[in-house]
PDB file of N, CA and C in Angstrom:
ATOM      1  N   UNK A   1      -8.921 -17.844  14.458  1.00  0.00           N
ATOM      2  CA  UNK A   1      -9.048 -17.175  13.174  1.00  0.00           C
ATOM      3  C   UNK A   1      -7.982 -17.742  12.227  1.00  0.00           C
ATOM      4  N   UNK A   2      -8.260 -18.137  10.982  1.00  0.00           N
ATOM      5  CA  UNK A   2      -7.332 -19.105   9.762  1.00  0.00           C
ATOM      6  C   UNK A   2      -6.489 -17.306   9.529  1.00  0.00           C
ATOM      7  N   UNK A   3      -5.307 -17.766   9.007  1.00  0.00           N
ATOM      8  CA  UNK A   3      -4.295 -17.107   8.836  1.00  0.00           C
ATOM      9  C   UNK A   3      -4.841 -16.154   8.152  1.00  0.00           C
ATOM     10  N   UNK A   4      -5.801 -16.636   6.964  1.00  0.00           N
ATOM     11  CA  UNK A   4      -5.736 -15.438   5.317  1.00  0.00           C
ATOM     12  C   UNK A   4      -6.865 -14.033   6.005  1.00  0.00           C
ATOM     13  N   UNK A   5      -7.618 -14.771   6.915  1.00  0.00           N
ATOM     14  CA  UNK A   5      -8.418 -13.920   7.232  1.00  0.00           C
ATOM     15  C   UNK A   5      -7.939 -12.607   8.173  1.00  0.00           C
ATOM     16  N   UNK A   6      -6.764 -13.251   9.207  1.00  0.00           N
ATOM     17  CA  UNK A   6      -6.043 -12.087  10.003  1.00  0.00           C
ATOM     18  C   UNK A   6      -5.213 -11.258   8.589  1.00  0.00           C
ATOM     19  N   UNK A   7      -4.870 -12.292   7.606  1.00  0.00           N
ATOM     20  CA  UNK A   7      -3.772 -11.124   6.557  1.00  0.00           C
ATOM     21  C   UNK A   7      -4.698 -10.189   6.273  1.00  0.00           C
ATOM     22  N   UNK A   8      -5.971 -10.171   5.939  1.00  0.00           N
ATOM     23  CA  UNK A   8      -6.843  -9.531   5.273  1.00  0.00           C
ATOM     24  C   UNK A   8      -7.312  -7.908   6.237  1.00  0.00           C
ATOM     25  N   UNK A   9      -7.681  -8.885   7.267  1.00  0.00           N
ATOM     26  CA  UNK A   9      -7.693  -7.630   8.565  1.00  0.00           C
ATOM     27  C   UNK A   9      -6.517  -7.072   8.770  1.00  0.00           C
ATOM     28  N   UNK A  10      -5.000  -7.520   9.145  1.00  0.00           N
ATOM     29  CA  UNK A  10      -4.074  -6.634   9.214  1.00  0.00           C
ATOM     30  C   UNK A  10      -3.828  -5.524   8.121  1.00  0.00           C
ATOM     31  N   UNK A  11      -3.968  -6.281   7.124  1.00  0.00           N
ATOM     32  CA  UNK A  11      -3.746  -5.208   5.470  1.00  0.00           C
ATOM     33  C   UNK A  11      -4.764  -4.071   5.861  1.00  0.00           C
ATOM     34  N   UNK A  12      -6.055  -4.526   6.038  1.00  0.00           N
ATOM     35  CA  UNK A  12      -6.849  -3.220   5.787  1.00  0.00           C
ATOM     36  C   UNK A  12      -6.625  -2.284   7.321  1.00  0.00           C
ATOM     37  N   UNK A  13      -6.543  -2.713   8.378  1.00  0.00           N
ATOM     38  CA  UNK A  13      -5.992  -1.993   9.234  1.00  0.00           C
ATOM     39  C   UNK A  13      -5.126  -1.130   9.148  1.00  0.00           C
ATOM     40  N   UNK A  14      -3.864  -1.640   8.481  1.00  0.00           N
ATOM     41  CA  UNK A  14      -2.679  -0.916   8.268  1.00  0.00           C
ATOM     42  C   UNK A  14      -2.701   0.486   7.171  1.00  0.00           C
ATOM     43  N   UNK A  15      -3.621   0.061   6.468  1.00  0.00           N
ATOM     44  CA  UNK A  15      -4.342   1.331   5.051  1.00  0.00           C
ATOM     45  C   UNK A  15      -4.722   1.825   6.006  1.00  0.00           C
ATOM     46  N   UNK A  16      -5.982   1.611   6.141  1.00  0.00           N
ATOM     47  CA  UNK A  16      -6.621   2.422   6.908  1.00  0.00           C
ATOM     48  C   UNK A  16      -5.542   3.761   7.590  1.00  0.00           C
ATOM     49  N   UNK A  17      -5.098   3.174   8.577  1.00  0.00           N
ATOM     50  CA  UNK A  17      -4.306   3.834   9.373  1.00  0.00           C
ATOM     51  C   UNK A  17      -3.372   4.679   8.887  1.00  0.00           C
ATOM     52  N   UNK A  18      -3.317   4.611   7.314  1.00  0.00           N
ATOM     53  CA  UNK A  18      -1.917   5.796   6.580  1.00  0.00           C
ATOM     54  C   UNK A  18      -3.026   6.435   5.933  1.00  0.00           C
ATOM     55  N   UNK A  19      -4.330   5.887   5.848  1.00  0.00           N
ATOM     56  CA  UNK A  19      -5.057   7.005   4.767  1.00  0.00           C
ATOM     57  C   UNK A  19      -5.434   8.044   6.097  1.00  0.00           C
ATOM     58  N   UNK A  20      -5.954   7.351   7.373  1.00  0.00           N
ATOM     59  CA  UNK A  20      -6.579   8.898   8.406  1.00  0.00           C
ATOM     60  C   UNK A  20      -5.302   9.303   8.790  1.00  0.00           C
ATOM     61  N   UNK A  21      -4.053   9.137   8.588  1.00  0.00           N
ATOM     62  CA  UNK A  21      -2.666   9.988   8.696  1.00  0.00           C
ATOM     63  C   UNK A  21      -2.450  10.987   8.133  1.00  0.00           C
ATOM     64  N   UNK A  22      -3.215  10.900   7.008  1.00  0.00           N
ATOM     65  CA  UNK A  22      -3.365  11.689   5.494  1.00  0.00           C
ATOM     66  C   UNK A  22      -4.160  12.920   5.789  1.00  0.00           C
ATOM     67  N   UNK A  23      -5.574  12.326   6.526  1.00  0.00           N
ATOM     68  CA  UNK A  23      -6.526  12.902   6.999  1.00  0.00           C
ATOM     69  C   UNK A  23      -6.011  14.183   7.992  1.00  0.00           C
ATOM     70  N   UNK A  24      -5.036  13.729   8.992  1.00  0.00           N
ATOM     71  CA  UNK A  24      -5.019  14.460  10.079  1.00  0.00           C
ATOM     72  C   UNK A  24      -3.928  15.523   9.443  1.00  0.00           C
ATOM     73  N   UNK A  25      -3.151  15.546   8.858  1.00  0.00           N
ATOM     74  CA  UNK A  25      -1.911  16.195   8.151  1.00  0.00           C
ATOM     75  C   UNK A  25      -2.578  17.064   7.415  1.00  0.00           C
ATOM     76  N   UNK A  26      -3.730  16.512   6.335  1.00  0.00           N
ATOM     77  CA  UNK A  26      -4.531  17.792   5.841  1.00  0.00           C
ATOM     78  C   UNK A  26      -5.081  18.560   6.674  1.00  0.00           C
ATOM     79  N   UNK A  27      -6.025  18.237   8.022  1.00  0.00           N
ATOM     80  CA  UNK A  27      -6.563  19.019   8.679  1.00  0.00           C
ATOM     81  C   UNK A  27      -5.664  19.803   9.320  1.00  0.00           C
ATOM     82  N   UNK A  28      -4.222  19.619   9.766  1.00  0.00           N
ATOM     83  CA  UNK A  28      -3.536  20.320  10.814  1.00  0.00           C
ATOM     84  C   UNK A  28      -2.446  21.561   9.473  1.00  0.00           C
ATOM     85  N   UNK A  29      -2.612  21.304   8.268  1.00  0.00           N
ATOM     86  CA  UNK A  29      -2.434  22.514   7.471  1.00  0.00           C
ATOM     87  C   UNK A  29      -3.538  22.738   6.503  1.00  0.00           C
ATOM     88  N   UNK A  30      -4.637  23.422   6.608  1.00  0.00           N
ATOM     89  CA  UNK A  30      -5.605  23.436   5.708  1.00  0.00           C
ATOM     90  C   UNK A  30      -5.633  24.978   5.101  1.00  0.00           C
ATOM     91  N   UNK A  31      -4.067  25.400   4.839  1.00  0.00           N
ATOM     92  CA  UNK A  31      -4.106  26.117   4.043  1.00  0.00           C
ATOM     93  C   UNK A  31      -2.813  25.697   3.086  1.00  0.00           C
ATOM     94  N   UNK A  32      -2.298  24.838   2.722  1.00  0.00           N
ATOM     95  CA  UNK A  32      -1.176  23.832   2.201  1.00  0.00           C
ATOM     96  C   UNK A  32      -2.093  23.978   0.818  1.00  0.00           C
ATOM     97  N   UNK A  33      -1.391  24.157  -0.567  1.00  0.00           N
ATOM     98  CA  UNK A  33      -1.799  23.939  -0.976  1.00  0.00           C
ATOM     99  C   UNK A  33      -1.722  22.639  -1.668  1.00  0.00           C
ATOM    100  N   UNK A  34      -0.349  21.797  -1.152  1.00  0.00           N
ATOM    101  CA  UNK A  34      -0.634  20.593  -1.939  1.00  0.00           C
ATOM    102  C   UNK A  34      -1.322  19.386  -0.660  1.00  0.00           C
ATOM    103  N   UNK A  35      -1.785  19.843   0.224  1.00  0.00           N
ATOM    104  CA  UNK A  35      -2.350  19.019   1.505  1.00  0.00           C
ATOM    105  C   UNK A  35      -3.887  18.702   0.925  1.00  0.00           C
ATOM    106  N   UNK A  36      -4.855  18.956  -0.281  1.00  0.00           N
ATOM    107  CA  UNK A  36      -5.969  18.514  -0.371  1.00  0.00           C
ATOM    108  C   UNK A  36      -5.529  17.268  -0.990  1.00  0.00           C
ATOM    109  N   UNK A  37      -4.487  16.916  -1.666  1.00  0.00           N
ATOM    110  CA  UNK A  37      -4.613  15.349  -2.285  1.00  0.00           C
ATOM    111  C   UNK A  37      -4.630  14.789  -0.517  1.00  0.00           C
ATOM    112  N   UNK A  38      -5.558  13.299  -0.629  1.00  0.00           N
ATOM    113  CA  UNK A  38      -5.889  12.652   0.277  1.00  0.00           C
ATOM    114  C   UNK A  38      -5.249  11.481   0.100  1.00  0.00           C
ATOM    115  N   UNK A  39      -5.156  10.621   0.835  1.00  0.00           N
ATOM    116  CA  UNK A  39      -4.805   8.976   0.736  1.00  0.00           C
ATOM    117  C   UNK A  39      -5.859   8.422   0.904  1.00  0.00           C
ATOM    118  N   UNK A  40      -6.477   7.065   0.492  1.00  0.00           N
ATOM    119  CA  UNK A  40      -7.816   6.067   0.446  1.00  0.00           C
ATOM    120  C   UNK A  40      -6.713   4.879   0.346  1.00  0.00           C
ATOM    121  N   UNK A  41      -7.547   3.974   1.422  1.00  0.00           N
ATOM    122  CA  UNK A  41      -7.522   2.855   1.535  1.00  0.00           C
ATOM    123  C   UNK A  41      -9.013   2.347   0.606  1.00  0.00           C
ATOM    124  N   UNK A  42      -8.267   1.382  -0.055  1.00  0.00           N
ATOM    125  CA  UNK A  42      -9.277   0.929  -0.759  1.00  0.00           C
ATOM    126  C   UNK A  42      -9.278  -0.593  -0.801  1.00  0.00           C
ATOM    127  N   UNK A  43      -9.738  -1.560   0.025  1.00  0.00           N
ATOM    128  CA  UNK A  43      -9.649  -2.887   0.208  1.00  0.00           C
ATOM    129  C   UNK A  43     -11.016  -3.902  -0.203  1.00  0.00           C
ATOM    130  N   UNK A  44     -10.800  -5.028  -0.268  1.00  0.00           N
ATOM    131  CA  UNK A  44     -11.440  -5.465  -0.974  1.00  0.00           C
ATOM    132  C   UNK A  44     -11.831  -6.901  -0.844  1.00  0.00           C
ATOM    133  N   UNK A  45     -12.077  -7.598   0.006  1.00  0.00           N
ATOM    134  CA  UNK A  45     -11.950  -9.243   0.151  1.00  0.00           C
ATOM    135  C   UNK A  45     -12.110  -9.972  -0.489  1.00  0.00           C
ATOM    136  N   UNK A  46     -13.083  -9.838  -1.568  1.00  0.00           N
ATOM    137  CA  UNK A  46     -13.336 -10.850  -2.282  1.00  0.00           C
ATOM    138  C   UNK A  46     -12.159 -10.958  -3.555  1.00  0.00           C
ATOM    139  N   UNK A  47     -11.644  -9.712  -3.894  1.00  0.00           N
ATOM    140  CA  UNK A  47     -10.708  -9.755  -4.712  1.00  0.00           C
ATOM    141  C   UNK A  47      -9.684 -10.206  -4.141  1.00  0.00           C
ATOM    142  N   UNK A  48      -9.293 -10.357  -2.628  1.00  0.00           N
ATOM    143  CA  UNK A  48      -8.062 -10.548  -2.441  1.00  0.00           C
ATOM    144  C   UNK A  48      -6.809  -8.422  -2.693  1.00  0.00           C
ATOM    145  N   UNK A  49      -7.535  -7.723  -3.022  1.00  0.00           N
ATOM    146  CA  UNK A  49      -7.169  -6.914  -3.519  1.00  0.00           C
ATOM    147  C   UNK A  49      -7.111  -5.665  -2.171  1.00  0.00           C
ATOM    148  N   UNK A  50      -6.006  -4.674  -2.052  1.00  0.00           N
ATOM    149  CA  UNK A  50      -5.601  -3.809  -0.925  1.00  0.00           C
ATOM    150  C   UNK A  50      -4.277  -2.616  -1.432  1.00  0.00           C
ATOM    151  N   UNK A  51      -5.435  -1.711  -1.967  1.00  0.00           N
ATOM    152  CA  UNK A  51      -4.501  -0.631  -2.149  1.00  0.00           C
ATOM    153  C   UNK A  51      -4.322   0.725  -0.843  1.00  0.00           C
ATOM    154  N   UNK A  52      -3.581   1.355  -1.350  1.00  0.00           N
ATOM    155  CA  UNK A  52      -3.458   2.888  -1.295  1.00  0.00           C
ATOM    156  C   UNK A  52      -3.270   3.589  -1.877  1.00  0.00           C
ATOM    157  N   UNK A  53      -4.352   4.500  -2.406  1.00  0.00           N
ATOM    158  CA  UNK A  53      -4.278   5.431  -3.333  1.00  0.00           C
ATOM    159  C   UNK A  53      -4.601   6.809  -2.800  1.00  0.00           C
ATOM    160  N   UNK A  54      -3.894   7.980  -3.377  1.00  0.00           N
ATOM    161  CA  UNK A  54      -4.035   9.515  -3.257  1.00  0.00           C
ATOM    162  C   UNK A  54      -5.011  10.182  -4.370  1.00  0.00           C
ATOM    163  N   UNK A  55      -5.637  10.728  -4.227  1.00  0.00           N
ATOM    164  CA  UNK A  55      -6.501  11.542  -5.196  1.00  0.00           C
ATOM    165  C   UNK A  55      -6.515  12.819  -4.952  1.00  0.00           C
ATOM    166  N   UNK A  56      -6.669  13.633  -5.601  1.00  0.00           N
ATOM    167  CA  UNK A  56      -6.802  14.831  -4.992  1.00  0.00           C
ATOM    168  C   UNK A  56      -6.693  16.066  -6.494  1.00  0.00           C
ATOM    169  N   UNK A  57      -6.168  17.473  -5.910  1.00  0.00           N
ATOM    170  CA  UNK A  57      -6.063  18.235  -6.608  1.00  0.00           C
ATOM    171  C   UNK A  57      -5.090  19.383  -5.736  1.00  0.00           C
ATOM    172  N   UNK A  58      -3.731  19.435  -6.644  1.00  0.00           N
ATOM    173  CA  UNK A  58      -3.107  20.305  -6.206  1.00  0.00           C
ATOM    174  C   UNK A  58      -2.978  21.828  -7.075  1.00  0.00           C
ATOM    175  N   UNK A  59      -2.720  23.280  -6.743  1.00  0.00           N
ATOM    176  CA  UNK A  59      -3.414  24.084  -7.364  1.00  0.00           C
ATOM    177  C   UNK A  59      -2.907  24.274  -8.918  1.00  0.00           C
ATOM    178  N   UNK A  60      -2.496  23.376  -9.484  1.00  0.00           N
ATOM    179  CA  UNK A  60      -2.032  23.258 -10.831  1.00  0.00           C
ATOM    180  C   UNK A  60      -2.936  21.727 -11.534  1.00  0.00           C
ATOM    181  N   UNK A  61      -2.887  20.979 -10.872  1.00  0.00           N
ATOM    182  CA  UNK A  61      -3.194  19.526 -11.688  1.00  0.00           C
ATOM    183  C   UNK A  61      -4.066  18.607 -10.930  1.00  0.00           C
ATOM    184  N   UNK A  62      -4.314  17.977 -11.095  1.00  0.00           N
ATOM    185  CA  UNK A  62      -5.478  16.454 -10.734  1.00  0.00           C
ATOM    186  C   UNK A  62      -4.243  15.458 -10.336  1.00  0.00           C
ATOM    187  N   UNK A  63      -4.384  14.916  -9.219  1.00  0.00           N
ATOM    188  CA  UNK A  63      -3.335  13.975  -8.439  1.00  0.00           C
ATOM    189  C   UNK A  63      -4.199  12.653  -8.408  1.00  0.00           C
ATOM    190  N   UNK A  64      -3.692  11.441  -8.723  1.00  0.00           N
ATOM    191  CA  UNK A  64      -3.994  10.194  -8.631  1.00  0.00           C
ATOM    192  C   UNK A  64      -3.126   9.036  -8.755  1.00  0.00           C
ATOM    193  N   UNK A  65      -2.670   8.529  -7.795  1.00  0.00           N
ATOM    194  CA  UNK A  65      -1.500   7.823  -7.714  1.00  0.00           C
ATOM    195  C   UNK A  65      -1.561   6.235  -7.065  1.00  0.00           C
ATOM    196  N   UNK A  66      -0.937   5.353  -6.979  1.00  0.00           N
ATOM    197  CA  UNK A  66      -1.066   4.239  -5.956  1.00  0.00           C
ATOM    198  C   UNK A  66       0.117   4.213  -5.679  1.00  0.00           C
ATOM    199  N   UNK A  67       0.016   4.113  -4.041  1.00  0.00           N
ATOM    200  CA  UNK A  67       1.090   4.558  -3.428  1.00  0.00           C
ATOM    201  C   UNK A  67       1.623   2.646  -2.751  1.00  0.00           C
ATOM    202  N   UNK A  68       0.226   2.202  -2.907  1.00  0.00           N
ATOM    203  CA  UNK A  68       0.735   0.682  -2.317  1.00  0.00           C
ATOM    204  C   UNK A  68      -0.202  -0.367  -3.338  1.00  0.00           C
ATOM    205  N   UNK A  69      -0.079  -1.415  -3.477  1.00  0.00           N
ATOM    206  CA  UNK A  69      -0.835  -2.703  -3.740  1.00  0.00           C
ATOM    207  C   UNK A  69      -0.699  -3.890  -3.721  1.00  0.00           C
ATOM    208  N   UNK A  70      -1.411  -4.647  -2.972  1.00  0.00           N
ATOM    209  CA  UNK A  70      -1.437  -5.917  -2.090  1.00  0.00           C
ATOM    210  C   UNK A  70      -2.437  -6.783  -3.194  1.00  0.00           C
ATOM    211  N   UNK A  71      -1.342  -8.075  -3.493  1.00  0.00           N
ATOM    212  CA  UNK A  71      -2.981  -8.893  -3.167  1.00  0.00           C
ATOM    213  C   UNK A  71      -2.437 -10.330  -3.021  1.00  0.00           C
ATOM    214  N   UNK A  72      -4.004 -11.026  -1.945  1.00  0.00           N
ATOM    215  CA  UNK A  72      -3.591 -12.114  -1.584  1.00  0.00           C
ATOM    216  C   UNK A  72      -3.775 -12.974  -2.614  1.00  0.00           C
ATOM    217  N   UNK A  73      -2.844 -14.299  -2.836  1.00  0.00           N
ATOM    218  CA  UNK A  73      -3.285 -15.088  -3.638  1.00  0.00           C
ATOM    219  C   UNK A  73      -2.056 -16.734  -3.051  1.00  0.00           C
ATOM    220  N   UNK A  74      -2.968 -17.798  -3.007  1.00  0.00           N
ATOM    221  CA  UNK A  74      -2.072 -18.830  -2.666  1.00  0.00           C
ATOM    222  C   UNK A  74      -1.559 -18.586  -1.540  1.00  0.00           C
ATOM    223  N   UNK A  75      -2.397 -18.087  -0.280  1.00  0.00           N
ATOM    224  CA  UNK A  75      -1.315 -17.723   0.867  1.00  0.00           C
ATOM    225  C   UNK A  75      -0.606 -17.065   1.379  1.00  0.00           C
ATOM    226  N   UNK A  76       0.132 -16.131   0.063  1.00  0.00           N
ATOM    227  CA  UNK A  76       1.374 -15.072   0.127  1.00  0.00           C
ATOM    228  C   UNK A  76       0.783 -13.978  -0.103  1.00  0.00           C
ATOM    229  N   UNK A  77       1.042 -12.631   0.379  1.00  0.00           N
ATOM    230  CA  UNK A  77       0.957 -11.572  -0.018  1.00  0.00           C
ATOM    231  C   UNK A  77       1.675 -11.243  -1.178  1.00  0.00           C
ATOM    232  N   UNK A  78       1.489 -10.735  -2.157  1.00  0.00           N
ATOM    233  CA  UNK A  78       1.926 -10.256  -3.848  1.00  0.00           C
ATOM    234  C   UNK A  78       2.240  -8.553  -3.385  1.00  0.00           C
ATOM    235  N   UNK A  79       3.485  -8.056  -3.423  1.00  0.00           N
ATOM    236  CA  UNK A  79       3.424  -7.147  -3.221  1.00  0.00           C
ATOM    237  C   UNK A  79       3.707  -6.054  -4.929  1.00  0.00           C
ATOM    238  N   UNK A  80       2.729  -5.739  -5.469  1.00  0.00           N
ATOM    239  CA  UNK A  80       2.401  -5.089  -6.755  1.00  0.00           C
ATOM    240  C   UNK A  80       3.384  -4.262  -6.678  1.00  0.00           C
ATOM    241  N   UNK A  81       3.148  -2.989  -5.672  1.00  0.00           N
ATOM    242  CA  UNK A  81       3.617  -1.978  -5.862  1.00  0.00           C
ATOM    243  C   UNK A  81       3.686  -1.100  -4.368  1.00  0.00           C
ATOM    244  N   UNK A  82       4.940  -1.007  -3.787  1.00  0.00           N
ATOM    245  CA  UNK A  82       5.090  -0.184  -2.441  1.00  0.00           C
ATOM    246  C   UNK A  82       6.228   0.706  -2.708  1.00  0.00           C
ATOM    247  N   UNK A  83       4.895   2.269  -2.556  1.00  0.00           N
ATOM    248  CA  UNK A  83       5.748   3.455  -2.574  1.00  0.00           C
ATOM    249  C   UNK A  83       6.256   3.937  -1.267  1.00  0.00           C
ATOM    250  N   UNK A  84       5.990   3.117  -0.537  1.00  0.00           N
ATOM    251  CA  UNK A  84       5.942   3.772   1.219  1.00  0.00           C
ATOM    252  C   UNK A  84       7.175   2.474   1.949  1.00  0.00           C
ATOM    253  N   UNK A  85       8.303   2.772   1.869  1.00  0.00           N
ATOM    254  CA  UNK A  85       9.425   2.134   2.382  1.00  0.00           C
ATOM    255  C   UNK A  85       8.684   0.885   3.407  1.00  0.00           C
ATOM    256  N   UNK A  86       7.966   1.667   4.386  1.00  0.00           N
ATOM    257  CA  UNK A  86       8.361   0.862   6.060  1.00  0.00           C
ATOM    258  C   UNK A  86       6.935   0.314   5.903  1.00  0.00           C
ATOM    259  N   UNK A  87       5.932   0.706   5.245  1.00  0.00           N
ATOM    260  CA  UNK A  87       4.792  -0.215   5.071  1.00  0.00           C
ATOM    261  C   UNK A  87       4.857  -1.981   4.952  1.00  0.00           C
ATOM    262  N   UNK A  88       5.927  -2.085   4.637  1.00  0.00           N
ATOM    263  CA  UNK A  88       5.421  -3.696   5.121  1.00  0.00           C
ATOM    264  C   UNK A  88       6.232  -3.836   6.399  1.00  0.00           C
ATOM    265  N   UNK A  89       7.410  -3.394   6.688  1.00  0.00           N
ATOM    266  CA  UNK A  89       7.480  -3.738   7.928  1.00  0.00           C
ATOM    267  C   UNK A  89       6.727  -3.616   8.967  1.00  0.00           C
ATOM    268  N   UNK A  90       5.793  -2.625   8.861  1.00  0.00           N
ATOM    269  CA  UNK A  90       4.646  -2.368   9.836  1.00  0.00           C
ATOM    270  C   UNK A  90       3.828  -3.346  10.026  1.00  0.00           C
ATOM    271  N   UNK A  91       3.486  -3.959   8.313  1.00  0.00           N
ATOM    272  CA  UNK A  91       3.112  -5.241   8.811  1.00  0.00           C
ATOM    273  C   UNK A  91       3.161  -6.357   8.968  1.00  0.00           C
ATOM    274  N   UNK A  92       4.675  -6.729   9.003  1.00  0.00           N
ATOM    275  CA  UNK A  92       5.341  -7.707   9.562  1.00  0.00           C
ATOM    276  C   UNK A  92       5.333  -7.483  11.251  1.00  0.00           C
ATOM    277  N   UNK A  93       5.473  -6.446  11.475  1.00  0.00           N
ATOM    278  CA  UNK A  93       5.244  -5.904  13.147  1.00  0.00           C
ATOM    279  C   UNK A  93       4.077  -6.463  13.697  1.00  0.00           C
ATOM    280  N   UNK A  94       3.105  -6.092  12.493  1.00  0.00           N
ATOM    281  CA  UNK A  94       1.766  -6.536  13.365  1.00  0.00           C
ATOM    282  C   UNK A  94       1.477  -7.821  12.947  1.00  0.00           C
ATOM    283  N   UNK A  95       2.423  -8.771  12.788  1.00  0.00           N
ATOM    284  CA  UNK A  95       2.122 -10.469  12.372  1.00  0.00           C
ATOM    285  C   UNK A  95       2.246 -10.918  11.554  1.00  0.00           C
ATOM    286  N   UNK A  96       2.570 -10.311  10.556  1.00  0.00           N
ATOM    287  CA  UNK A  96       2.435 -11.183   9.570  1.00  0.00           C
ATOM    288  C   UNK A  96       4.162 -11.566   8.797  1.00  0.00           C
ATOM    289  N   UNK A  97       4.204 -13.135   8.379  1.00  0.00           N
ATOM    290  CA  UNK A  97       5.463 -13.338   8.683  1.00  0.00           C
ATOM    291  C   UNK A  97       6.050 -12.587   7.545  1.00  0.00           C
ATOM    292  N   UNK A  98       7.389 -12.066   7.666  1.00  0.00           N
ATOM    293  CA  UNK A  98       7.761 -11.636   6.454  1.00  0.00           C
ATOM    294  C   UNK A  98       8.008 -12.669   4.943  1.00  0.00           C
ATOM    295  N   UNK A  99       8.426 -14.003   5.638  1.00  0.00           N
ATOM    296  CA  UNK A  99       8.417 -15.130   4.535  1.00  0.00           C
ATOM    297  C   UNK A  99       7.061 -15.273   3.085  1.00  0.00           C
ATOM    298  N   UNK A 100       5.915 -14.572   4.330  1.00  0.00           N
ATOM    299  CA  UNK A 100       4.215 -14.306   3.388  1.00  0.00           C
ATOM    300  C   UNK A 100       4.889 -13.225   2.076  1.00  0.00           C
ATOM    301  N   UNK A 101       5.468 -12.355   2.262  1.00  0.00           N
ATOM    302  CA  UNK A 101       5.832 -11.673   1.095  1.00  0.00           C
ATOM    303  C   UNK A 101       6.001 -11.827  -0.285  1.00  0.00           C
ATOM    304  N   UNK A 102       5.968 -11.751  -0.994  1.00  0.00           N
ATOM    305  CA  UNK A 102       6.658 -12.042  -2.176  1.00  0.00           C
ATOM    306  C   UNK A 102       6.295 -10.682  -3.168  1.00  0.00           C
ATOM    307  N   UNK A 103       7.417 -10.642  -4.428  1.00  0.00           N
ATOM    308  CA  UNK A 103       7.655  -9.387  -5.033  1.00  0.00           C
ATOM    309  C   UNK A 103       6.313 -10.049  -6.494  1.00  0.00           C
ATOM    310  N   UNK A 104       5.885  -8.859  -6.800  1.00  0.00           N
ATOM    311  CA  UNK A 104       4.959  -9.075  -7.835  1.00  0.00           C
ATOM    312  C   UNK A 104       5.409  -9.729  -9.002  1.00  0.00           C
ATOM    313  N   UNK A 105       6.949  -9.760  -9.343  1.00  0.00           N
ATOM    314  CA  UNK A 105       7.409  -9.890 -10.509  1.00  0.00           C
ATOM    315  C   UNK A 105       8.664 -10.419  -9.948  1.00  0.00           C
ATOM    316  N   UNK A 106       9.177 -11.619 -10.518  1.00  0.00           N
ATOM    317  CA  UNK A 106      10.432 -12.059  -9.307  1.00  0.00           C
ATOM    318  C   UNK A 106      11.246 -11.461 -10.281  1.00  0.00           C
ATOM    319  N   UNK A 107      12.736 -11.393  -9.916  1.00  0.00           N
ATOM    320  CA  UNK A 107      14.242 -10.793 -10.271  1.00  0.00           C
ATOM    321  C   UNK A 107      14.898 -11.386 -11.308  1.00  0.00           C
ATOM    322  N   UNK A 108      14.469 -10.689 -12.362  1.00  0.00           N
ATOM    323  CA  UNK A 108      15.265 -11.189 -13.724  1.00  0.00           C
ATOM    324  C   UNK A 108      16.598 -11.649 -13.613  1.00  0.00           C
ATOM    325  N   UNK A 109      16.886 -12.356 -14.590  1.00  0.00           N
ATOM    326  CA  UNK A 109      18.093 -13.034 -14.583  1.00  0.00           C
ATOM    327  C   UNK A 109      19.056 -12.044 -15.536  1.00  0.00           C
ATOM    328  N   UNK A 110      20.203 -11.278 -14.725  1.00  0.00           N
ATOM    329  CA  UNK A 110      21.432 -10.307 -15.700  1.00  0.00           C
ATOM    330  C   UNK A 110      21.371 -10.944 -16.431  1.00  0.00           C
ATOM    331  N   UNK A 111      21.386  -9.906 -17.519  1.00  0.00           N
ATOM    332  CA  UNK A 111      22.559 -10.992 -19.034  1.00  0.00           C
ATOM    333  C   UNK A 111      23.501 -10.098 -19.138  1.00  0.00           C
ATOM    334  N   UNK A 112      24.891 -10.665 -19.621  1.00  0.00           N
ATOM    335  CA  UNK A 112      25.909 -10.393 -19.999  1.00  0.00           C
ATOM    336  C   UNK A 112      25.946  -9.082 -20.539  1.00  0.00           C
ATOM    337  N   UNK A 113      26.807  -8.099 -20.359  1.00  0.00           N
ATOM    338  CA  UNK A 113      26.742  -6.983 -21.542  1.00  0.00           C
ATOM    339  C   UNK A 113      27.727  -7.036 -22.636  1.00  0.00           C
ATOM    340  N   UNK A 114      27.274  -6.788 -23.745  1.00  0.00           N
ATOM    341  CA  UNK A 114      28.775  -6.768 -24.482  1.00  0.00           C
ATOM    342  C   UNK A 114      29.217  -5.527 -25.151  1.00  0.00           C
ATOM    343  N   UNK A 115      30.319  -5.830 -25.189  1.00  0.00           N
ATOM    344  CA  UNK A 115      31.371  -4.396 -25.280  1.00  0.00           C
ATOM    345  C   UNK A 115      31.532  -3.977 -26.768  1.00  0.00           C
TER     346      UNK A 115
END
């Protein structure tokens, strides 16, 4: 199997696996009232594209958030946006090298402050 295709399967594996986390946490308090927002894995191959998003409704407001976003491009994983600390180490755990990483937006250059 060529590399981009295991990144593609590990990514959606790894969603997967935090959105039915989501799943089981709502079912084991289903009188919570902020436990109906859900997590969705929402992946995508042809885009190259691999979120996690929450939707839901807690008893005041409409919840919709992205909690992660992936996308492949040139080889590297683009990491958009990770609200979930250990999510990529998880999937560096499950193979994929951490070097594949890269930040969506690289690290501005300080400028000077003046006084």
């Amino acid at each position: 199997m060529d590399r981009l295709a295991q990144y593609r399967i590990t990514l959606e594996k790894v969603l997967h696996e935090h959105a039915q986390l989501s799943q089981r946490v709502r079912a084991e308090h289903p009188d919570d009232p902020e436990k109906p927002v859900e997590a969705i894995a929402v992946c995508d191959p042809k885009t190259d594209n691999y979120l996690l998003v929450t939707a839901g409704w807690t008893p005041s407001q409409r919840v919709h958030s992205i909690l992660a976003h992936f996308r492949i491009i040139d080889k590297h994983i683009y990491v958009e946006w990770s609200g979930i600390e250990e999510l990529i180490e998880e999937l560096i755990e499950q193979g994929i090298p951490k070097s594949v990483f890269l930040p969506a937006q690289p690290q501005l250059p300080t400028s000077p402050t003046t006084a």
